[in-house]
Protein backbone atom coordinates (compact mmCIF):
# COMPACT_ATOMS: atom_id res chain seq x y z
CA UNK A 1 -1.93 -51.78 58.57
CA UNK A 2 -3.17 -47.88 58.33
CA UNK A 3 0.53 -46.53 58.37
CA UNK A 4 1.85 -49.26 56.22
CA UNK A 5 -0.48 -48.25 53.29
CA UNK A 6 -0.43 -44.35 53.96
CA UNK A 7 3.28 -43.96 54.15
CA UNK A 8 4.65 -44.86 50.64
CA UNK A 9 2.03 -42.29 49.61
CA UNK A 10 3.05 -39.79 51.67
CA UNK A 11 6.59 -40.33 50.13
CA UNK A 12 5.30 -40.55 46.32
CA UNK A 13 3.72 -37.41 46.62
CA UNK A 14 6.60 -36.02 48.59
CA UNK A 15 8.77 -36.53 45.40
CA UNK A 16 6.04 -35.05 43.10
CA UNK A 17 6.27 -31.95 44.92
CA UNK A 18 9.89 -31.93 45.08
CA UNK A 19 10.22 -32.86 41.32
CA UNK A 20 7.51 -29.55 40.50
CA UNK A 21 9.48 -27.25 42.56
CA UNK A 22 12.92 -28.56 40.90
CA UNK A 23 11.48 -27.81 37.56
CA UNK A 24 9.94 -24.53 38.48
CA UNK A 25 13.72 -23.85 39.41
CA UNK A 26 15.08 -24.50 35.72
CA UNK A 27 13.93 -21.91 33.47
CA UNK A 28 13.72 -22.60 29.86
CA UNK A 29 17.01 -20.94 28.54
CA UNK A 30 17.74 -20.00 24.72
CA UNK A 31 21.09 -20.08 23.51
CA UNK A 32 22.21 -16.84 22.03
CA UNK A 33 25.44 -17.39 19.72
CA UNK A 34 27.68 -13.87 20.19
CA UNK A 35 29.02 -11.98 17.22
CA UNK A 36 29.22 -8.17 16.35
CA UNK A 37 26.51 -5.47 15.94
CA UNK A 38 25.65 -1.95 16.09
CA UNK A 39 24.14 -1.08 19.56
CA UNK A 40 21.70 2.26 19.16
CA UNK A 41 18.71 3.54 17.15
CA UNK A 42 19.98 1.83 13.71
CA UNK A 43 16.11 2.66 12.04
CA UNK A 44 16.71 6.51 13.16
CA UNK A 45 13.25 6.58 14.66
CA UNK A 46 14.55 6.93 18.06
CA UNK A 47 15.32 9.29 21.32
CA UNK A 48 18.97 10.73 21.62
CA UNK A 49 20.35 8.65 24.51
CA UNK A 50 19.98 5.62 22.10
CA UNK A 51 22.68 7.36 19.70
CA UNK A 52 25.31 7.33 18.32
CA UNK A 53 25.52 3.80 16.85
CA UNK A 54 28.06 2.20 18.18
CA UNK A 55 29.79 -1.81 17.15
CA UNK A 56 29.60 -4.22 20.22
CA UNK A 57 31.25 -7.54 19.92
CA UNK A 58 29.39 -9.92 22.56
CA UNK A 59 30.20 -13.22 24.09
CA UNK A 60 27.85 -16.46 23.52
CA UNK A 61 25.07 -16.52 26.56
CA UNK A 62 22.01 -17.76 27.48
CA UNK A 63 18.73 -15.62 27.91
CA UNK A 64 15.27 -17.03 29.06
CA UNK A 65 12.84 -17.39 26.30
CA UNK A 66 10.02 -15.72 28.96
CA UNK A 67 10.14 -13.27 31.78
CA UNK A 68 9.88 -14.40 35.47
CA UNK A 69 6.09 -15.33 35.97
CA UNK A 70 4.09 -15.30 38.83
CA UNK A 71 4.20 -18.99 39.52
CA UNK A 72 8.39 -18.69 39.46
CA UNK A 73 8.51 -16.07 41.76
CA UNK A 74 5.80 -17.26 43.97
CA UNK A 75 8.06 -20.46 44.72
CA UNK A 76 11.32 -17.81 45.33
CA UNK A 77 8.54 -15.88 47.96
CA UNK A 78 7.72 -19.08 49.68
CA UNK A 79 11.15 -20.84 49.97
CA UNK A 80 12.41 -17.05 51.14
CA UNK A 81 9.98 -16.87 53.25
CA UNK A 82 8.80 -13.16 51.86
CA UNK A 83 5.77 -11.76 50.81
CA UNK A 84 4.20 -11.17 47.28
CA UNK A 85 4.24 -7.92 45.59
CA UNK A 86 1.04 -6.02 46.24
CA UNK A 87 -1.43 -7.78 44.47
CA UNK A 88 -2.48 -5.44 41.17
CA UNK A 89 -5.32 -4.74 40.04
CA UNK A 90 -6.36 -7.92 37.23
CA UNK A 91 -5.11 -10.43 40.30
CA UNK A 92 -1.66 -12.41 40.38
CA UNK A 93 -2.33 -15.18 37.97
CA UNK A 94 0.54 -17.84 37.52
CA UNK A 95 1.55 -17.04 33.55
CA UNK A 96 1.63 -13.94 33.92
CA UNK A 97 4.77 -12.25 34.28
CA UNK A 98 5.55 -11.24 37.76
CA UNK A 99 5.53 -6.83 37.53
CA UNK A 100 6.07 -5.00 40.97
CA UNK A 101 9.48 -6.07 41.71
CA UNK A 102 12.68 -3.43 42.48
CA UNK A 103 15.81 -4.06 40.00
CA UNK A 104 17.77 -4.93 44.16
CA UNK A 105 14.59 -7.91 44.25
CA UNK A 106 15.35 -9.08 40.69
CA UNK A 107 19.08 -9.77 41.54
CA UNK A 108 18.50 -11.61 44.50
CA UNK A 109 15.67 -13.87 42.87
CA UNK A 110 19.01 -15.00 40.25
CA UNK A 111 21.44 -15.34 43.22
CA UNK A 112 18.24 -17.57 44.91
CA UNK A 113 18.21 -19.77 41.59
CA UNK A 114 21.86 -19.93 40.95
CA UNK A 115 21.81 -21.18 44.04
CA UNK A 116 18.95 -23.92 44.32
CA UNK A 117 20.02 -25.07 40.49
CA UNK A 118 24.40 -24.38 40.80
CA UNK A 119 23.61 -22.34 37.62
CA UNK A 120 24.98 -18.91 37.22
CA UNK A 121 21.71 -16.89 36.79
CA UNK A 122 22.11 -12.76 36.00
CA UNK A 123 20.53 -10.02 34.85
CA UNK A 124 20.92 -9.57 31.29
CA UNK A 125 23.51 -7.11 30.16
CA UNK A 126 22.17 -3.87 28.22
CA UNK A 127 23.77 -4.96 25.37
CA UNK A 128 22.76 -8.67 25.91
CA UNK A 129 18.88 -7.53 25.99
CA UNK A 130 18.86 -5.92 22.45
CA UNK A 131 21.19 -7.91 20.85
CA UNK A 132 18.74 -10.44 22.09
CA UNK A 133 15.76 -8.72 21.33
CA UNK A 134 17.00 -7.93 17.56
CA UNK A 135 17.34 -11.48 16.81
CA UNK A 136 21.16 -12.19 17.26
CA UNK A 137 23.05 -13.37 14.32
CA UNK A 138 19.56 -14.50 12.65
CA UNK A 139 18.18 -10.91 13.09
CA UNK A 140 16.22 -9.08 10.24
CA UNK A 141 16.96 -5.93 11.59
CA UNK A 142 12.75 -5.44 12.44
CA UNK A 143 11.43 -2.20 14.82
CA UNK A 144 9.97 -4.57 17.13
CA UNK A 145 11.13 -7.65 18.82
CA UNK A 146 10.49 -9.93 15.66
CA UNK A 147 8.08 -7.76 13.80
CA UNK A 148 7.90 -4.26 12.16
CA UNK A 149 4.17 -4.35 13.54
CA UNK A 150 4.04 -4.10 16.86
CA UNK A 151 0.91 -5.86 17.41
CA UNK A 152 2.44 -8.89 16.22
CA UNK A 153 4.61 -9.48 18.95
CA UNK A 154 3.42 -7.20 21.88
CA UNK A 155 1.22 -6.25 24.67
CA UNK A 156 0.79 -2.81 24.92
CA UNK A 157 -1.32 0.12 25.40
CA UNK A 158 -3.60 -0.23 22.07
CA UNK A 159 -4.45 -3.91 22.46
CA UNK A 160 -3.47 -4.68 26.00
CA UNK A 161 -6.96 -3.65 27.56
CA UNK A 162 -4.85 -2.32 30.56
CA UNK A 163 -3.67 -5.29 31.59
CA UNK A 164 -0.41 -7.66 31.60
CA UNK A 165 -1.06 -10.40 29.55
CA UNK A 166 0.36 -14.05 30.04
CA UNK A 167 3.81 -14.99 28.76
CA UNK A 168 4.19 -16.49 24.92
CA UNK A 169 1.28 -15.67 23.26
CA UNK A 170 2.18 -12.92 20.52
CA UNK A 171 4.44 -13.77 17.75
CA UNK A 172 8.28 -14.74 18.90
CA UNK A 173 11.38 -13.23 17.92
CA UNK A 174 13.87 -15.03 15.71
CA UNK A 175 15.55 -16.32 18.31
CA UNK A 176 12.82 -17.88 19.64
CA UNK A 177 12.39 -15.02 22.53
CA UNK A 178 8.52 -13.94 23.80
CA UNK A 179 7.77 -10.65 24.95
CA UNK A 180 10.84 -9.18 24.95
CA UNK A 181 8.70 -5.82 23.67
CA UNK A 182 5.58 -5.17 25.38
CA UNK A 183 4.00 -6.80 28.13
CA UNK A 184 6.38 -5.74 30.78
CA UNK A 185 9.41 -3.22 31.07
CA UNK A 186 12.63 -5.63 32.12
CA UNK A 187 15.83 -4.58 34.46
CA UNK A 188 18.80 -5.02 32.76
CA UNK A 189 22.08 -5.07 35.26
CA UNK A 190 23.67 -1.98 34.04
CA UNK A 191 23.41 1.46 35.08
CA UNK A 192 22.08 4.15 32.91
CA UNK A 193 24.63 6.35 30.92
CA UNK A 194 25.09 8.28 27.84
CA UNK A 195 26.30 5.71 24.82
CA UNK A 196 30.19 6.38 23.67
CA UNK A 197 30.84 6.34 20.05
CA UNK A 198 33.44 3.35 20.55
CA UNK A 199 33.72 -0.34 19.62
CA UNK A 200 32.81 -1.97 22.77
CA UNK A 201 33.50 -6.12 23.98
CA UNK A 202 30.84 -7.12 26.49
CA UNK A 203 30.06 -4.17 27.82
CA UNK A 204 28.68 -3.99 31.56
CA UNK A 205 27.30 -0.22 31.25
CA UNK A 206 28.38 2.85 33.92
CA UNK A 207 29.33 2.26 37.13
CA UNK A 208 28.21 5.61 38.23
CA UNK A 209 25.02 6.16 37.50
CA UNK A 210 22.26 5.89 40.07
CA UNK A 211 19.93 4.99 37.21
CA UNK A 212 19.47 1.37 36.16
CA UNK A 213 18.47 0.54 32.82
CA UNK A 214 14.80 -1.23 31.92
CA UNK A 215 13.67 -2.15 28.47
CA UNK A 216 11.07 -3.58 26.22
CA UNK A 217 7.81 -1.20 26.89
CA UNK A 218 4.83 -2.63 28.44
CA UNK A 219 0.99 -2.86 28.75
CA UNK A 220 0.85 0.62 29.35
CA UNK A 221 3.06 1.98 27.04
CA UNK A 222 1.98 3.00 23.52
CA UNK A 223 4.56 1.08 20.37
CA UNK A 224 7.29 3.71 20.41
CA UNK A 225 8.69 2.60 23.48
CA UNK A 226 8.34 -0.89 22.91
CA UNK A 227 11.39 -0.71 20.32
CA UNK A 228 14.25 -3.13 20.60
CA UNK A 229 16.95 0.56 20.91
CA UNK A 230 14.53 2.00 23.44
CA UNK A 231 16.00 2.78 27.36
CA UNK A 232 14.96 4.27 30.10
CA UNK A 233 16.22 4.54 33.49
CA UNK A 234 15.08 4.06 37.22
CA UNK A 235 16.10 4.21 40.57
CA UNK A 236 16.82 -0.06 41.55
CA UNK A 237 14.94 0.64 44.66
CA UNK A 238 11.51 1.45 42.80
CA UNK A 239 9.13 -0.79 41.52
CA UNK A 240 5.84 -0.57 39.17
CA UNK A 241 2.82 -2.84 38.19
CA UNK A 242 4.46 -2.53 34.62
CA UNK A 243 7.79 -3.94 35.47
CA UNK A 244 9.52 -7.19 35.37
CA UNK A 245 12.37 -8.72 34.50
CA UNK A 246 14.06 -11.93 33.01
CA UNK A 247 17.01 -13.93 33.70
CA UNK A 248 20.66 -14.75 31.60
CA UNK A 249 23.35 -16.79 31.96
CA UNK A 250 26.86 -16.60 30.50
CA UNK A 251 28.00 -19.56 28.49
CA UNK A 252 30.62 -21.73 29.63
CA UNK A 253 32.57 -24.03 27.67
């Protein structure tokens, strides 16, 4: 009589926890409609490795409306069987977004979800990230990832009181994006190199560079690297308490 009444429970909440850990595995994806723009420091407030402008035509894709938190990639560190990140310093907290990870981490994690979901998950282009981070097609051209204040829409070193903060909770973009500056850096899949004054189509960056780009500033950067034409590069075997990253798709008719 015991078994009778303890096994359909057992199975209910066997399919709870399988339905949590299916949805953990579908991010929330924004559709980003393609079209032309001018990749580089268009606001001429910027360093000279984002120059000279340059017109990229880009294909229609998808690009998570958050970074990877801590909850996501605690699920991709338990079904890998891997350890966390060293812990930092304010505690791993599930909304956060998940800093600490290497740019060769980050690309597994989207071959992990590609594969537990039969989506195509990637890195984010270069070019996919600002495009992105200007607002796409409904872009009004702003400093900042939908603002020309950059306390509007990001975490960083003048209100972040040292600390990542957790996803969604400044202003978003006009696509709908969060946190795309401040908060934390991002790896984009391309390598670092010098921009070519040439019209560009989907452009996948150097293939020689041992540099790979990151964007978006973070907690502990002040507003002038939080910039939507900012770049910097870093080795894709380093990682920092300020770095994350989030995840794109290409679209497919």
């Amino acid at each position: 009589m015991f078994r009778s009444l303890i096994s359909p429970a057992i199975f209910i909440f066997t399919l709870l926890v399988s339905a949590s850990s299916f949805a953990q595995s579908n991010p929330q994806m924004v559709f980003v409609k393609g079209g032309d723009f001018e990749m580089g420091d268009n606001h001429a407030a910027g360093d000279p490795d984002e120059r000279p402008l340059h017109k990229v035509r880009l294909s229609d894709y998808y690009i998570a409306k958050t970074e990877v938190t801590v909850k996501e990639w605690r699920l991709y560190c338990k079904e890998k069987g891997i350890d966390m990140p060293p812990e930092p310093k304010w505690g791993w907290r599930d909304d956060h977004p998940i800093v600490s990870v290497t740019w060769e981490e980050a690309n597994d994690y989207c071959k992990w979800i590609s594969g537990k979901t039969g989506k195509p998950y990637r890195l984010p282009t270069e070019a996919e990230w600002e495009y992105a981070a200007r607002g796409g097609v409904k872009g009004k051209n702003y400093l900042y990832s939908g603002s020309d204040k950059a306390g509007d829409v990001a975490w960083i070193m003048e209100n972040s009181q040292s600390s990542v903060h957790p996803v969604a909770q400044k202003k978003p973009n006009e696509l709908g994006l969060f946190d795309m500056s401040g908060n934390a850096w991002e790896w984009c899949s391309d390598h670092l190199d010098n921009y070519i004054d040439e019209d560009q189509v989907n452009p996948a960056g150097s293939t020689t560079s041992v540099f790979v780009v990151r964007r978006g500033g973070s907690w502990d950067d002040h507003a002038y690297r939080a910039r939507s034409t900012y770049r910097i590069g870093n080795s894709p075997r380093r990682s920092y308490h300020t770095l994350g990253f989030r995840i794109a798709m290409s679209f497919k008719n």
